[in-house]
C-alpha atoms as a PDB file:
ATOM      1  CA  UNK A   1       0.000   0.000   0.000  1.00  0.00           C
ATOM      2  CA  UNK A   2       1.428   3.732  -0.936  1.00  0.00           C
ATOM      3  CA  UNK A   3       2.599   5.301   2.423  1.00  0.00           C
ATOM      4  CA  UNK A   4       1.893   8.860   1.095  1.00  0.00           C
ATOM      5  CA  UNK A   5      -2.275   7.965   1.053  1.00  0.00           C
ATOM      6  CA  UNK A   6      -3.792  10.286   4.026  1.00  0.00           C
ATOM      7  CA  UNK A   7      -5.493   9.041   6.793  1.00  0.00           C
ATOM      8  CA  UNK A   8      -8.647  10.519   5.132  1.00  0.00           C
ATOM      9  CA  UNK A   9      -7.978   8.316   2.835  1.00  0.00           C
ATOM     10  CA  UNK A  10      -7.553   5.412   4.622  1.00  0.00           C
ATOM     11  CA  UNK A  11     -10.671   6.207   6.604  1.00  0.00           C
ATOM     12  CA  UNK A  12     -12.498   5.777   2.941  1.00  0.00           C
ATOM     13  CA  UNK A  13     -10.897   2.392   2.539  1.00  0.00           C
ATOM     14  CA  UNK A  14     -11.603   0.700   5.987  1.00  0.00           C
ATOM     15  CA  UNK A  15     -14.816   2.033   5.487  1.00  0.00           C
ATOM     16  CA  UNK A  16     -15.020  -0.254   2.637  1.00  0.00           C
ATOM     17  CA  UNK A  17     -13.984  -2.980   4.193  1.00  0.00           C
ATOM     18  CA  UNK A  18     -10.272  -2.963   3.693  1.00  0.00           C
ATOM     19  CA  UNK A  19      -8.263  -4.371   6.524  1.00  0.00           C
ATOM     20  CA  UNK A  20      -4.829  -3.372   5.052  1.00  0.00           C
ATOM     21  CA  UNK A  21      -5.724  -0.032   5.492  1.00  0.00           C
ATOM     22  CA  UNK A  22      -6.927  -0.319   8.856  1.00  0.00           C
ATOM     23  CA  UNK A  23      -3.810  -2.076   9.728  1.00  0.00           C
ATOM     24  CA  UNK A  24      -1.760   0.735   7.996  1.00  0.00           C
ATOM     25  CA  UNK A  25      -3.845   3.337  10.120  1.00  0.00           C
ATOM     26  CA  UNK A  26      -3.149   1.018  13.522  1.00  0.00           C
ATOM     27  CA  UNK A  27       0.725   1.335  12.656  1.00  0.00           C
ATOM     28  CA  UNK A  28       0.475   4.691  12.099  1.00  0.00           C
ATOM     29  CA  UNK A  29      -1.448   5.491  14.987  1.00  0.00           C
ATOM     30  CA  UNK A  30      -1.044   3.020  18.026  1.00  0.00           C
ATOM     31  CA  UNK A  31       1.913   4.284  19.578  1.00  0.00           C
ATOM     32  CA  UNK A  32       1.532   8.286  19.862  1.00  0.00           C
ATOM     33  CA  UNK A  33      -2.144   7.915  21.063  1.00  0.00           C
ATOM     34  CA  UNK A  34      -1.182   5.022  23.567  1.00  0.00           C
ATOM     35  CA  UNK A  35       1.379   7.723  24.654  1.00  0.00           C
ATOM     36  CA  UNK A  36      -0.989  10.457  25.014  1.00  0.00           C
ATOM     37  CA  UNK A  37      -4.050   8.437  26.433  1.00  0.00           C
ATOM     38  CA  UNK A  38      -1.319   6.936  29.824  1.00  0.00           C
ATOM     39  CA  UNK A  39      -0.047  10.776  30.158  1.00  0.00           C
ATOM     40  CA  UNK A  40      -4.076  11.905  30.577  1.00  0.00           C
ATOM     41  CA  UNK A  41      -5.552   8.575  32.317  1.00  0.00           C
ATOM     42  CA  UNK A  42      -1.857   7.620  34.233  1.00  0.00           C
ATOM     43  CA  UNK A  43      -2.374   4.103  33.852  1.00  0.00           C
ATOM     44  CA  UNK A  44      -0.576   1.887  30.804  1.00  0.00           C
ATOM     45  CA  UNK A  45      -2.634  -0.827  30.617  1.00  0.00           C
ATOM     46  CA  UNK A  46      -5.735   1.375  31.259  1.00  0.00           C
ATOM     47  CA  UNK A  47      -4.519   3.383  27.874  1.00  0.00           C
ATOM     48  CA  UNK A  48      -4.149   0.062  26.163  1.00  0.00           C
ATOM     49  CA  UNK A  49      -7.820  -0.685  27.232  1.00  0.00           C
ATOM     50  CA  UNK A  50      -8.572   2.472  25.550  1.00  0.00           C
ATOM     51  CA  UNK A  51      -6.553   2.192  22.340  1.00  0.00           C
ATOM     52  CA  UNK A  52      -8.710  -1.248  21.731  1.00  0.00           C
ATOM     53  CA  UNK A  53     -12.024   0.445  22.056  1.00  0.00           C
ATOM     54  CA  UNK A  54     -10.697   3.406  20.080  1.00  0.00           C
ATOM     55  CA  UNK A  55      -9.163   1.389  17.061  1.00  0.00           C
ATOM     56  CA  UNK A  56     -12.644  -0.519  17.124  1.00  0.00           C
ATOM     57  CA  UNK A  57     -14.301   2.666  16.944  1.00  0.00           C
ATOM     58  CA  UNK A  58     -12.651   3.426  13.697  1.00  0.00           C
ATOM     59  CA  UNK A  59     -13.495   0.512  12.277  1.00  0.00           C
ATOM     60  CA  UNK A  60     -17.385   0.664  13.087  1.00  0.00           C
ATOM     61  CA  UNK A  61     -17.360   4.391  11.965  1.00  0.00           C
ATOM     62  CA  UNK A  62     -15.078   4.315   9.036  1.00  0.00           C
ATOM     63  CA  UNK A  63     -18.041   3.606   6.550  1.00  0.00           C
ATOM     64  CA  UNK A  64     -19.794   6.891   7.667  1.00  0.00           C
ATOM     65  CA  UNK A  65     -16.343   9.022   7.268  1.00  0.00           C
ATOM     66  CA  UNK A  66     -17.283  11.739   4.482  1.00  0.00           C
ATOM     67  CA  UNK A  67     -14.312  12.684   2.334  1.00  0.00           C
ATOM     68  CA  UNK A  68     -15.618  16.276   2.629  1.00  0.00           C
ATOM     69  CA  UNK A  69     -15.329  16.442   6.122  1.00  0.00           C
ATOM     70  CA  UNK A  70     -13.313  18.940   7.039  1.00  0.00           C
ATOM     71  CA  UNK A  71     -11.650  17.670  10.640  1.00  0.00           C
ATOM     72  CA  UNK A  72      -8.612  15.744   9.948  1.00  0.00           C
ATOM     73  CA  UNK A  73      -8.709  11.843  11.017  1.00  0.00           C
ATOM     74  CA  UNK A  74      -5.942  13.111  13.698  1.00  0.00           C
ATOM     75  CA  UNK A  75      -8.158  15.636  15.505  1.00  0.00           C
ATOM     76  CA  UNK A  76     -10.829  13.416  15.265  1.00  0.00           C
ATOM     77  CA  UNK A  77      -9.059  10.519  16.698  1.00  0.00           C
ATOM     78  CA  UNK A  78      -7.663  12.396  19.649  1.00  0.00           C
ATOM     79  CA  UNK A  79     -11.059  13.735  20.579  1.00  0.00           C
ATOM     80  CA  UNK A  80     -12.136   9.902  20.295  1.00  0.00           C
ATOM     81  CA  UNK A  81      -9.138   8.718  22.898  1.00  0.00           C
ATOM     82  CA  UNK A  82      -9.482  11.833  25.106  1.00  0.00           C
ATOM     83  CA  UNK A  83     -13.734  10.680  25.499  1.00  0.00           C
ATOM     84  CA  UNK A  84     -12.413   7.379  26.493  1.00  0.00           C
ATOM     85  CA  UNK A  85      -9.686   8.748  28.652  1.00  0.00           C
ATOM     86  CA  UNK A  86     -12.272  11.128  30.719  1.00  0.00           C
ATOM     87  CA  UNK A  87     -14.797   8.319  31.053  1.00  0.00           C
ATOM     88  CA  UNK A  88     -11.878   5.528  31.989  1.00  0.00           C
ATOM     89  CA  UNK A  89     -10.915   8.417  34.922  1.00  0.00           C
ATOM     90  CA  UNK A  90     -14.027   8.648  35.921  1.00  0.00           C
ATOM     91  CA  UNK A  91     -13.878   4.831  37.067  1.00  0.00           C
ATOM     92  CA  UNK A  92     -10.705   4.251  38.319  1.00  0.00           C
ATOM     93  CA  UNK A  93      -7.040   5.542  39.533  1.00  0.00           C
ATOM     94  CA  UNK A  94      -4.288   5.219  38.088  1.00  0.00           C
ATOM     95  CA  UNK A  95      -2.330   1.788  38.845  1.00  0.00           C
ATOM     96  CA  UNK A  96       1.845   2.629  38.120  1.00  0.00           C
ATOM     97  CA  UNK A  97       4.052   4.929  37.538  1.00  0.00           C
ATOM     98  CA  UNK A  98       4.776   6.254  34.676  1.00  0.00           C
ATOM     99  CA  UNK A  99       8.274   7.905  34.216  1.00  0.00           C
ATOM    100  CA  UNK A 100       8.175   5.265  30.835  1.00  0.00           C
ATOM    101  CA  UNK A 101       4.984   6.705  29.161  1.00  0.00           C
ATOM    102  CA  UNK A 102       7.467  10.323  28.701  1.00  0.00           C
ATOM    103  CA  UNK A 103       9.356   7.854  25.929  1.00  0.00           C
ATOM    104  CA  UNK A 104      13.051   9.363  26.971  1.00  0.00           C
ATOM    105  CA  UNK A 105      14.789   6.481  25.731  1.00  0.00           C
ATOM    106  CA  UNK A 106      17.240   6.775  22.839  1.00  0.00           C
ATOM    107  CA  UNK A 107      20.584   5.386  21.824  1.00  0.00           C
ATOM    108  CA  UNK A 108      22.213   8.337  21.758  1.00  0.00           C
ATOM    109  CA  UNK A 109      21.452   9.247  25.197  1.00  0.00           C
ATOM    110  CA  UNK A 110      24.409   8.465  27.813  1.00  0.00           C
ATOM    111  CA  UNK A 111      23.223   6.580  31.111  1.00  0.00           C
ATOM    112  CA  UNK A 112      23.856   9.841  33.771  1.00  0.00           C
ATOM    113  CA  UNK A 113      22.283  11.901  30.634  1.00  0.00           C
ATOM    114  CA  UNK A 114      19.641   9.012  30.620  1.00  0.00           C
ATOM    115  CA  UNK A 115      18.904   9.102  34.324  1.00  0.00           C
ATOM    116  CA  UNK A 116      18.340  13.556  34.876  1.00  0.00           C
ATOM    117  CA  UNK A 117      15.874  12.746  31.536  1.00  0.00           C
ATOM    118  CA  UNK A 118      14.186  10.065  33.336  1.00  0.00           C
ATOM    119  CA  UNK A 119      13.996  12.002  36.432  1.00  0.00           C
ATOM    120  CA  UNK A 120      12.819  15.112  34.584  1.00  0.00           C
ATOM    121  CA  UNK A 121      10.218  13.185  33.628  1.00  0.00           C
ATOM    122  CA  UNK A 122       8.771  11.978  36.644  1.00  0.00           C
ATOM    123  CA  UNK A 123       8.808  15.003  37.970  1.00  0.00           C
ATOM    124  CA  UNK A 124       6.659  16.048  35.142  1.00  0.00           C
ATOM    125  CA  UNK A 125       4.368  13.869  35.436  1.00  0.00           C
ATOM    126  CA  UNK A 126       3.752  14.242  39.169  1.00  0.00           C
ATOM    127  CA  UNK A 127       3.288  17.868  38.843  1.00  0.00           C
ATOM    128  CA  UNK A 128       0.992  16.929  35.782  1.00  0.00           C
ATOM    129  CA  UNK A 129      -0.845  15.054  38.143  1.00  0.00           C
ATOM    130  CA  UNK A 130      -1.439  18.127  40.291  1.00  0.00           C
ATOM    131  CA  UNK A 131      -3.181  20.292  37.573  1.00  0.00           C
ATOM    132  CA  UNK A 132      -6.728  20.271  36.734  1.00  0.00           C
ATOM    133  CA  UNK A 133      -8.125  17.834  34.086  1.00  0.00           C
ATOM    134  CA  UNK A 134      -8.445  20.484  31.214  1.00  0.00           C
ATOM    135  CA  UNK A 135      -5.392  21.833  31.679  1.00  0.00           C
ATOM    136  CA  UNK A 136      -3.233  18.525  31.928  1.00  0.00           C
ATOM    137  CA  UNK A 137      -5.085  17.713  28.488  1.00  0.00           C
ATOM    138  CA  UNK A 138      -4.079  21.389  27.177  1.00  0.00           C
ATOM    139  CA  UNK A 139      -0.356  20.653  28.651  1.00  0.00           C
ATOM    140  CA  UNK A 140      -0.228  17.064  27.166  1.00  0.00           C
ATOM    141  CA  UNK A 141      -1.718  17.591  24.116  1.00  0.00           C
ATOM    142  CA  UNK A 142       0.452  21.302  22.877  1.00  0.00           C
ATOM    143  CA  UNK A 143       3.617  20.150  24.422  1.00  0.00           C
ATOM    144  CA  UNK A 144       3.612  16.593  25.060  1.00  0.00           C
ATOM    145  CA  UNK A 145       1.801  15.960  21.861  1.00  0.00           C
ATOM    146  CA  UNK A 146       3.375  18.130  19.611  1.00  0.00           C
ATOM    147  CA  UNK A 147      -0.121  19.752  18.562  1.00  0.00           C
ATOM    148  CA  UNK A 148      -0.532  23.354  17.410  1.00  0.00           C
ATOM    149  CA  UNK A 149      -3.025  25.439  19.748  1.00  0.00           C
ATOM    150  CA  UNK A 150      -5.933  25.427  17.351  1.00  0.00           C
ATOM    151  CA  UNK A 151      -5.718  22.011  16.609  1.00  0.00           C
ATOM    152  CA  UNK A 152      -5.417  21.455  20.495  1.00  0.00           C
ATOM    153  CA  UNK A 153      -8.913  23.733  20.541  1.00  0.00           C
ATOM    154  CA  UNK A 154     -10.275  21.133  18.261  1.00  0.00           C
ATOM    155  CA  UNK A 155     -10.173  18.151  20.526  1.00  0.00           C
ATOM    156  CA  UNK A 156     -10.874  19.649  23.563  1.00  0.00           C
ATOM    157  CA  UNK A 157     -14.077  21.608  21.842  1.00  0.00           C
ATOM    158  CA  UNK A 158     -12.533  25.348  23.174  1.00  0.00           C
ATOM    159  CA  UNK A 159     -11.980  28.599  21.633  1.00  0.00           C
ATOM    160  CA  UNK A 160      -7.969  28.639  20.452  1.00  0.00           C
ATOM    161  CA  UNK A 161      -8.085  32.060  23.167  1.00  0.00           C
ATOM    162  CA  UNK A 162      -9.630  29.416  25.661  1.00  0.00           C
ATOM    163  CA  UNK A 163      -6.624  26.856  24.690  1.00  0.00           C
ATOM    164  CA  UNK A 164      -4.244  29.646  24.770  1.00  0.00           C
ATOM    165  CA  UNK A 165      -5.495  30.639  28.623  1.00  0.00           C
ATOM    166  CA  UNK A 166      -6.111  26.742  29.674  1.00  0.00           C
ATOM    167  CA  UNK A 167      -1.924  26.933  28.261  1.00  0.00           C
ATOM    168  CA  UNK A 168      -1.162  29.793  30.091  1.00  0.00           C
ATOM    169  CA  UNK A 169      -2.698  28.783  33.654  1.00  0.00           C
ATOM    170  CA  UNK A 170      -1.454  25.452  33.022  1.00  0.00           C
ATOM    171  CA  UNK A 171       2.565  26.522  32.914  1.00  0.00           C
ATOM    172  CA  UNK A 172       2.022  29.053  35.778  1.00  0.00           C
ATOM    173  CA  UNK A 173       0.739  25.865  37.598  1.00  0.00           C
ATOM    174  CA  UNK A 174       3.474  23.861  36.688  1.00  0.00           C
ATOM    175  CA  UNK A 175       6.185  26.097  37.084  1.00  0.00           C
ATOM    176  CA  UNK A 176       5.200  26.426  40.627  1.00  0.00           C
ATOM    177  CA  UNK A 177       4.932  22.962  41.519  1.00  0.00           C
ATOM    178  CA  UNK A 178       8.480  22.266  39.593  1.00  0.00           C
ATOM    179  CA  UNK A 179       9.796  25.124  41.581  1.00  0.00           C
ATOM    180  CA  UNK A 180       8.688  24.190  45.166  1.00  0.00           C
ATOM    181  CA  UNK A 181       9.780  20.266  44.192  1.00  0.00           C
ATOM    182  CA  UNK A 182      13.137  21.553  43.208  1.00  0.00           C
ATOM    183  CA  UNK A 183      12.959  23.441  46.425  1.00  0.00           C
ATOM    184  CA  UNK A 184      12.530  20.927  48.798  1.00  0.00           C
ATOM    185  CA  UNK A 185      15.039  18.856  47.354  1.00  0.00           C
ATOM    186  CA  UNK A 186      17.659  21.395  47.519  1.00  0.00           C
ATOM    187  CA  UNK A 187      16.819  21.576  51.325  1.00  0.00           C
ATOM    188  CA  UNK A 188      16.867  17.857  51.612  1.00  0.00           C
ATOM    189  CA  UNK A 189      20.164  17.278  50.503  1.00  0.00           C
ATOM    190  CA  UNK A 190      22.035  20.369  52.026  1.00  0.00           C
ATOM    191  CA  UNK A 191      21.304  18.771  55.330  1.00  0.00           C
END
């Protein structure tokens, strides 16, 4: 199958009934949405959970995709996994940590350089943990994600000046709890 056909396209296809497409979109797809859905719900296997129901959500709406539509399958999808996320936290906690779902791993990386990543991470994620559900999704989604504000918008069904504030409250939020972590742990080890 040609790698350059869109997602749209694929859409069309699986909507047709053509599981090489669908598997092309899983490929595509599985990863950087499992990624994003244990950064909002904080639980791996919980995400995977998700990313099944998801991915069988494409599949039972594919044949009702219109190639007109003007929402791309990727703003779609995310609004898709971040419904599932908000319902999934709405029945459970999270179960593990998850200093691995920040991805810092890379050959390149040298083990003390590997270690302040890893640790940078966690502390991420615990002050992640701190800030209100729209905001962690505005966080994770701009600057975890990679997403541009108004796509951001998109999913989370806000104004871009709504994103923009949700952004803004978000790193004030963040900088203080990253502040008053690095803090104490100045004081703890100067003792």
């Amino acid at each position: 199958m040609n790698i350059n056909i869109t997602d749209e396209q694929l859409m069309i296809r699986i909507g047709g009934g053509d599981s090489t497409a669908y598997k092309v979109l899983v490929e595509r797809h599985l990863r950087p949405y499992h990624v994003f859905a244990t950064r909002v719900i904080q639980d791996r296997a919980g995400a995977e959970d998700i990313m099944q129901e998801a991915f069988v959500r494409v599949w039972k709406n594919a044949s009702k995709w219109d190639q007109g539509r003007k929402t791309r399958f990727t703003t779609w999808f995310y609004r898709v996994v971040m419904n599932l996320c908000i319902d999934a936290k709405r029945k459970y906690k999270p179960a593990v940590d998850l200093a691995e779902a920040y991805d810092v791993q890379s050959d390149e990386i040298q083990p003390d350089a590997h270690l302040s990543e890893k640790q940078m991470a966690a502390e991420i994620e615990q002050a992640l943990k701190h800030l209100p559900d729209r905001q962690r999704m505005a966080m994770t989604l701009c600057y975890l994600q990679g997403l541009g504000n108004k796509e951001a918008a998109d999913i989370l069904g806000v104004t871009t000046s709504a994103m923009e504030s949700l952004l803004v409250r978000g790193r004030k939020k963040m900088a203080e709890l990253l502040s008053a972590h690095k803090k104490a742990f100045i004081e703890e080890t100067t003792r």
